[in-house]
C-alpha atoms as a PDB file:
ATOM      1  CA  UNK A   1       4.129 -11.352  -3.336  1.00  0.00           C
ATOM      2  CA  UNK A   2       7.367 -12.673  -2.866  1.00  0.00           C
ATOM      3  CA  UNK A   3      10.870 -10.107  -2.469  1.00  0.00           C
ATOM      4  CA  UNK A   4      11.522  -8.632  -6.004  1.00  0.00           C
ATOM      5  CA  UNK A   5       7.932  -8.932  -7.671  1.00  0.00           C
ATOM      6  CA  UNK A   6       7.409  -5.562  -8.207  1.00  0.00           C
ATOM      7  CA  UNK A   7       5.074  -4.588  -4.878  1.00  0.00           C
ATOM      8  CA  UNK A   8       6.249  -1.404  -4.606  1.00  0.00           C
ATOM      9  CA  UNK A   9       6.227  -0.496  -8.154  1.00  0.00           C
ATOM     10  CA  UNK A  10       2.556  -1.575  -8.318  1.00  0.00           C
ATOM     11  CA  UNK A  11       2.062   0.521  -5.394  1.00  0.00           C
ATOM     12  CA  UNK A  12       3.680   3.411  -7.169  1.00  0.00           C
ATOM     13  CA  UNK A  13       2.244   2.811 -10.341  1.00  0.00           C
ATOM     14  CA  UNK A  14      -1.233   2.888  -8.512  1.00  0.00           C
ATOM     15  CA  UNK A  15      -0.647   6.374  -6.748  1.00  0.00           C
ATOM     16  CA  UNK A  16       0.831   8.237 -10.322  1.00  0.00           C
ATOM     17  CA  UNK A  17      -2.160   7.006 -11.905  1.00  0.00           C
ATOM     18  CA  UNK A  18      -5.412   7.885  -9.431  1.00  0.00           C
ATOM     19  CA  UNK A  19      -7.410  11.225 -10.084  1.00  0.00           C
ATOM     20  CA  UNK A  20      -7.285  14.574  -8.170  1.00  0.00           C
ATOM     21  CA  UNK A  21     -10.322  13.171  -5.920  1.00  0.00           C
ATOM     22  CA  UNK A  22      -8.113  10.324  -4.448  1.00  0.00           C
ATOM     23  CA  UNK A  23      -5.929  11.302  -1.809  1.00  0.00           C
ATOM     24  CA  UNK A  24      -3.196   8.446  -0.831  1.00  0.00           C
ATOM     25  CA  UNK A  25      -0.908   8.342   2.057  1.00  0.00           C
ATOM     26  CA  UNK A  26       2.161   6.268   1.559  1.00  0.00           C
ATOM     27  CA  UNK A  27       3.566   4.153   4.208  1.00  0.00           C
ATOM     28  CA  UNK A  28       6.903   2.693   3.741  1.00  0.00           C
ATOM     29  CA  UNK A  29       7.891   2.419   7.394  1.00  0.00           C
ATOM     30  CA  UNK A  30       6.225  -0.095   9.028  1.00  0.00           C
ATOM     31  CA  UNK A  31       8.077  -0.210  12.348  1.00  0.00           C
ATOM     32  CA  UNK A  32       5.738   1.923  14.203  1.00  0.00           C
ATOM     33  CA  UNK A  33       3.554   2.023  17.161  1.00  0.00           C
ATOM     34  CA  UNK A  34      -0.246   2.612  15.665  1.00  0.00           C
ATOM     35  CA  UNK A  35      -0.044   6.436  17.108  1.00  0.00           C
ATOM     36  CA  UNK A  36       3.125   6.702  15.068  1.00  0.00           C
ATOM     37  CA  UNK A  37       1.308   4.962  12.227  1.00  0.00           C
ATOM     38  CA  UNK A  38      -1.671   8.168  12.827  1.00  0.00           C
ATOM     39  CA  UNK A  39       0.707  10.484  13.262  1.00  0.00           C
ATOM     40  CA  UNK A  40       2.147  10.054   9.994  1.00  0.00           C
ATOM     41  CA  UNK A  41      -1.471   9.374   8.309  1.00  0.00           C
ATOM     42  CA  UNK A  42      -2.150  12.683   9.535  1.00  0.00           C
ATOM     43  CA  UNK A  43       1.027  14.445   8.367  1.00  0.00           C
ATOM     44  CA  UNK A  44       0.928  12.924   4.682  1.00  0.00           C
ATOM     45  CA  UNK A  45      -2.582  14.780   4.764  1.00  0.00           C
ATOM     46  CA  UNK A  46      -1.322  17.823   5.440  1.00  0.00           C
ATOM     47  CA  UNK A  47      -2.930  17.886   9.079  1.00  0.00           C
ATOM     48  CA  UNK A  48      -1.300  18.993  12.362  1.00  0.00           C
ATOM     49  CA  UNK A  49      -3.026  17.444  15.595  1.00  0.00           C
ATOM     50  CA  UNK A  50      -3.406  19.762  18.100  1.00  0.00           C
ATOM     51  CA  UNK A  51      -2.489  17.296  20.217  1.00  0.00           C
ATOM     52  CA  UNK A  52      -0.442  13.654  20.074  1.00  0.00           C
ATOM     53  CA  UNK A  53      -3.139  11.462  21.680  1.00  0.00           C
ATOM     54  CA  UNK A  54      -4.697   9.007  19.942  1.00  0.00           C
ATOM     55  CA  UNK A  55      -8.145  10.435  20.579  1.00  0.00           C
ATOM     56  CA  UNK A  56      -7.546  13.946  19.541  1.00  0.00           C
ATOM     57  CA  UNK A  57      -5.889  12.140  16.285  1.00  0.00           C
ATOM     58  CA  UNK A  58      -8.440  10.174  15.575  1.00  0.00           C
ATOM     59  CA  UNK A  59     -10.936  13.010  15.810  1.00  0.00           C
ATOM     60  CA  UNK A  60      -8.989  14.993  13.549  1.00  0.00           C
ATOM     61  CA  UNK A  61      -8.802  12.677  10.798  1.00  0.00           C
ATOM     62  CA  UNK A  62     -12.522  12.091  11.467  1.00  0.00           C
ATOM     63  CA  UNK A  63     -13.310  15.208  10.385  1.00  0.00           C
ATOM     64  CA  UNK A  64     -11.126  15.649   7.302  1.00  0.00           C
ATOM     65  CA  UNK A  65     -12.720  11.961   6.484  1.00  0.00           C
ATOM     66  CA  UNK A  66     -16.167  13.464   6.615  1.00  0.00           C
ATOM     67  CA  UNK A  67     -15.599  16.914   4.394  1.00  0.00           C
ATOM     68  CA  UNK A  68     -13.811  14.583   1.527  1.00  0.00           C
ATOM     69  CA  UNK A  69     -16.688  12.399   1.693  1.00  0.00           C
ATOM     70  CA  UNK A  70     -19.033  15.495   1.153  1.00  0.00           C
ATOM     71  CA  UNK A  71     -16.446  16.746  -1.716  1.00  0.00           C
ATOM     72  CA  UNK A  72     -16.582  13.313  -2.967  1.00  0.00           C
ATOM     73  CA  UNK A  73     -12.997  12.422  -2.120  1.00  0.00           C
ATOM     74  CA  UNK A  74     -11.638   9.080  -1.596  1.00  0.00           C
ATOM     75  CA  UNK A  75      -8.566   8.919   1.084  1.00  0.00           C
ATOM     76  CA  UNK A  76      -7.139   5.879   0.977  1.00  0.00           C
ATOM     77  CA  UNK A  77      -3.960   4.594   2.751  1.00  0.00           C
ATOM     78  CA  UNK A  78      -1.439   2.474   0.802  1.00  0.00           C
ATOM     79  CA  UNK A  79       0.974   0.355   3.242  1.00  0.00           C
ATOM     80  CA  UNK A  80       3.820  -1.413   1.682  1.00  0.00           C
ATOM     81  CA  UNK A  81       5.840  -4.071   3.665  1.00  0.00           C
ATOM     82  CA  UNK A  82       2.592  -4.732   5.968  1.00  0.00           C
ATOM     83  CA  UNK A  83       4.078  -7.853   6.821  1.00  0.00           C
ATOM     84  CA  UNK A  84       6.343  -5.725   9.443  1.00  0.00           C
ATOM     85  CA  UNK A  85       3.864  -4.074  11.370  1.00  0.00           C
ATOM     86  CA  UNK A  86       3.071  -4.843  14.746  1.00  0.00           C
ATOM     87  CA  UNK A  87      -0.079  -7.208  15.775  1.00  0.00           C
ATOM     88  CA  UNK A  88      -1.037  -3.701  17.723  1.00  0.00           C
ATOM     89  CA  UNK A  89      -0.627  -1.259  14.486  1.00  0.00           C
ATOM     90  CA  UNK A  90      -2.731  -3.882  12.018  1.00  0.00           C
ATOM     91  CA  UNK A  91      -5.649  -3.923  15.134  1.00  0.00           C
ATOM     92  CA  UNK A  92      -5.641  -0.174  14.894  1.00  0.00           C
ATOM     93  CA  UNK A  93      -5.858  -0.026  11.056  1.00  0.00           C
ATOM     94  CA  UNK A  94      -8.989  -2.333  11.615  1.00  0.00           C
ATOM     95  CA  UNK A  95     -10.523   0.295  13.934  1.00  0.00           C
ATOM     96  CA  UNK A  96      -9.910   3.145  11.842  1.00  0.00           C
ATOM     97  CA  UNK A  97     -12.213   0.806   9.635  1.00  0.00           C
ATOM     98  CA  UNK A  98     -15.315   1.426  11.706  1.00  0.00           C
ATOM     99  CA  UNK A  99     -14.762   5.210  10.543  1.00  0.00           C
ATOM    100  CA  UNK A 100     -17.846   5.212   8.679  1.00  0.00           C
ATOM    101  CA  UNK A 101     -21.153   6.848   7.793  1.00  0.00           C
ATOM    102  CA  UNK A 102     -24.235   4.757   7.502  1.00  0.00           C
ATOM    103  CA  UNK A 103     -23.426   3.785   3.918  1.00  0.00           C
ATOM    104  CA  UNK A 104     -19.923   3.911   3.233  1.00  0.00           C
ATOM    105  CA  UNK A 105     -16.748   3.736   4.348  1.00  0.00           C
ATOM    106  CA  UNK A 106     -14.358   6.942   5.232  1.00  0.00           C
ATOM    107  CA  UNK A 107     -11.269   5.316   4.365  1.00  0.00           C
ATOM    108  CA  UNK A 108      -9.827   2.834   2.032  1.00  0.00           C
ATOM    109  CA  UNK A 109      -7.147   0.732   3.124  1.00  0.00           C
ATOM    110  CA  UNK A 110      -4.230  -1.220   1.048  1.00  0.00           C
ATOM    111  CA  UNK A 111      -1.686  -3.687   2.585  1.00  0.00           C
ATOM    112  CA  UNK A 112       0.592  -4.666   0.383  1.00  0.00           C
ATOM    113  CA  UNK A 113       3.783  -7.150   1.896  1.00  0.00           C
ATOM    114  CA  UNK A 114       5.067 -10.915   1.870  1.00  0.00           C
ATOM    115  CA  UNK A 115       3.261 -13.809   2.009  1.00  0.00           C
ATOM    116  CA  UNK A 116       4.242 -13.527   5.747  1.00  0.00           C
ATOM    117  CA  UNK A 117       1.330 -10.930   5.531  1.00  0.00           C
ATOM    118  CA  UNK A 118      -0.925 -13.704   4.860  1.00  0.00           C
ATOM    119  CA  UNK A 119       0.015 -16.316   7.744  1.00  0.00           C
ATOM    120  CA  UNK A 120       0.039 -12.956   9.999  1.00  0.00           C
ATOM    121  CA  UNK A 121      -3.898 -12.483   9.414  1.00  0.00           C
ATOM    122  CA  UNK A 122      -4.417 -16.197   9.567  1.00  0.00           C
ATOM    123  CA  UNK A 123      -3.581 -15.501  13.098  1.00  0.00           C
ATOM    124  CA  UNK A 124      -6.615 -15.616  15.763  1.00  0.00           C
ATOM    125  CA  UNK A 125      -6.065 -12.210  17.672  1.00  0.00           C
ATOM    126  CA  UNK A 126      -6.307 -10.824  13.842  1.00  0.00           C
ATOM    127  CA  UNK A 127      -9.326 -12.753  12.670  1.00  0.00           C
ATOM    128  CA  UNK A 128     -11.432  -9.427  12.753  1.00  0.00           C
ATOM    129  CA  UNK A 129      -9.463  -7.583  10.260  1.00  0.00           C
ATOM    130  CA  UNK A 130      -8.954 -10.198   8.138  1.00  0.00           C
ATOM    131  CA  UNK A 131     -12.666 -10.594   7.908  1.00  0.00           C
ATOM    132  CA  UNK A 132     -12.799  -7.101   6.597  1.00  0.00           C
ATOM    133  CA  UNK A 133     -10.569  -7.527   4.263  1.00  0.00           C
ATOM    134  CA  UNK A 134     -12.413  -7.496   0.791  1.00  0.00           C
ATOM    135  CA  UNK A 135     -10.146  -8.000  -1.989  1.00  0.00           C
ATOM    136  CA  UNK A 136      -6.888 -10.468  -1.916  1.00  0.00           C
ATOM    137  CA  UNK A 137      -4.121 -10.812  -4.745  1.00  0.00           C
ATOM    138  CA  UNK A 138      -1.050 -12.114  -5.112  1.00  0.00           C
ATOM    139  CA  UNK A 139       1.816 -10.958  -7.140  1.00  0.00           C
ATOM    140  CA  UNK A 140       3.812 -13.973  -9.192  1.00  0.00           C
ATOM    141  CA  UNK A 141       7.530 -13.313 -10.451  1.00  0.00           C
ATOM    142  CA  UNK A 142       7.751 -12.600 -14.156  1.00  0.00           C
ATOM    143  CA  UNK A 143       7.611 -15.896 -16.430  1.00  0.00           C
ATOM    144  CA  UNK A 144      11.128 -16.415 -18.375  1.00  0.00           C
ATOM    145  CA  UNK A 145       9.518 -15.217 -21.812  1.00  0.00           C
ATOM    146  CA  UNK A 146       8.203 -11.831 -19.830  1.00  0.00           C
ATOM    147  CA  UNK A 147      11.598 -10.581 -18.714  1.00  0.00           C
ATOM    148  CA  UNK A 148      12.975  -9.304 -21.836  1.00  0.00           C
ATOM    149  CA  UNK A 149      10.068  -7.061 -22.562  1.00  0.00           C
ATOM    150  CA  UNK A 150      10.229  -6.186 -19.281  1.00  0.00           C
ATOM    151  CA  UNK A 151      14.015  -5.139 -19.443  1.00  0.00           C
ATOM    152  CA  UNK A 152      12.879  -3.205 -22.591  1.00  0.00           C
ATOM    153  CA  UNK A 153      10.133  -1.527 -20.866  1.00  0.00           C
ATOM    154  CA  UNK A 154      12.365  -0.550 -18.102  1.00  0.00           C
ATOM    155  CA  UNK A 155      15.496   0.773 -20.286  1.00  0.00           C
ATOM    156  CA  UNK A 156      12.826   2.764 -22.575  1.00  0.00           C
ATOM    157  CA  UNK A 157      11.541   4.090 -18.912  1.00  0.00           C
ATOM    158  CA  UNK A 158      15.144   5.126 -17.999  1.00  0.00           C
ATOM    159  CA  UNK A 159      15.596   7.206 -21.626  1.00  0.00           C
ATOM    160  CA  UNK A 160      17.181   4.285 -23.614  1.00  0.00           C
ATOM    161  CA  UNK A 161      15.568   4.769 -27.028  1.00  0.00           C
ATOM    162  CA  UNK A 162      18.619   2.153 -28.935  1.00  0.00           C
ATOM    163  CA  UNK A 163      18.112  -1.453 -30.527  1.00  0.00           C
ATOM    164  CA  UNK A 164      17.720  -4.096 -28.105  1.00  0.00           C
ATOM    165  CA  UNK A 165      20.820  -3.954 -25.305  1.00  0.00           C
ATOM    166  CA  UNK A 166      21.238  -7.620 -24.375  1.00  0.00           C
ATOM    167  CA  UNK A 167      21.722 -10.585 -26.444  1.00  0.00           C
ATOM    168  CA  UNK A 168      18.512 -13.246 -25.959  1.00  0.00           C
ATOM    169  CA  UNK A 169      20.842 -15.318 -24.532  1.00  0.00           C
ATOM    170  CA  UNK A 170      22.225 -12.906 -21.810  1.00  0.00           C
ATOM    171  CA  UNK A 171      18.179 -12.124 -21.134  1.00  0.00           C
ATOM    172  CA  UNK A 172      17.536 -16.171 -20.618  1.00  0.00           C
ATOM    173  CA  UNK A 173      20.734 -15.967 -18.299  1.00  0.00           C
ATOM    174  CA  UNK A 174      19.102 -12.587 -16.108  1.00  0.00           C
ATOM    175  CA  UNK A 175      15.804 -14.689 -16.179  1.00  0.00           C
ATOM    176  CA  UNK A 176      17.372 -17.901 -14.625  1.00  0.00           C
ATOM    177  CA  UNK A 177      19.049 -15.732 -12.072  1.00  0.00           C
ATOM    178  CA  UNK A 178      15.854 -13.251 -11.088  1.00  0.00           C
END
């Protein structure tokens, strides 16, 4: 979706709302290097590699993969802004898709950014992962006649609990203008 559409609250949204059995790691940052990007899969899980390299990493989150599959856990990996990352970090989130047992996969995946995210795996060096990708949606802005409920939602969110706070013609105006 386009800047402003609420990505990031969906994203948030999402994570408030999963059970206990879904663990999510949130990535914000999307200026890594993919061993950054493991590094910081790994620390959001609460693991500590015993050492940097991408192999021992890997191996690690193998393993913690494999006993939350036998608890019947889901870990899944929520990126926001996936438009940013590097051609090198998206290849590596495609191999940690081959982390698998013979009928499942270990790990579930989001990418959530700009529709530069879409010409980025339109790309031929990414043609892999976009094959894998299973489930595409787009985010549209708010139509005019959705924004003051959504003002109302948000105000009511924020402890406002009077009559309506904007005149219908100051919401058209903050409708135009979003």
């Amino acid at each position: 979706g386009e800047v402003g559409t609420g990505k990031t609250t969906l994203l948030r949204k999402l994570m408030r709302s999963l059970q206990d059995t879904i663990h999510t790691v949130f990535i914000f940052n999307t200026d890594l290097t993919f061993p950054e990007l493991l590094q910081l899969i790994l620390h959001d899980l609460g693991l500590a590699p015993k050492e940097p390299s991408k192999v021992s990493m890997l191996h690690e989150l193998n393993e913690y993969l494999i006993k939350q599959l036998k608890q019947g856990h889901i870990v899944a990996v929520l990126i926001d802004e996936a438009q940013n990352l590097s051609d090198e970090a998206l290849e590596g989130l495609r191999l940690l898709s081959n982390l698998e047992t013979d009928q499942e996969k270990l790990i579930q995946t989001v990418l959530m950014g700009q529709p530069e995210l879409e010409r980025k795996l339109d790309r031929p060096a990414l043609r892999q992962l976009k094959q894998r990708v299973a489930l595409r949606g787009r985010l549209a802005p708010l139509k005019d006649a959705e924004v003051g409920s959504y003002i109302d939602f948000r105000l009511r969110a924020a402890g406002y609990e009077g009559n309506g706070l904007f005149h219908p013609d100051a919401v058209q105006e903050i409708a135009f203008y979003s």
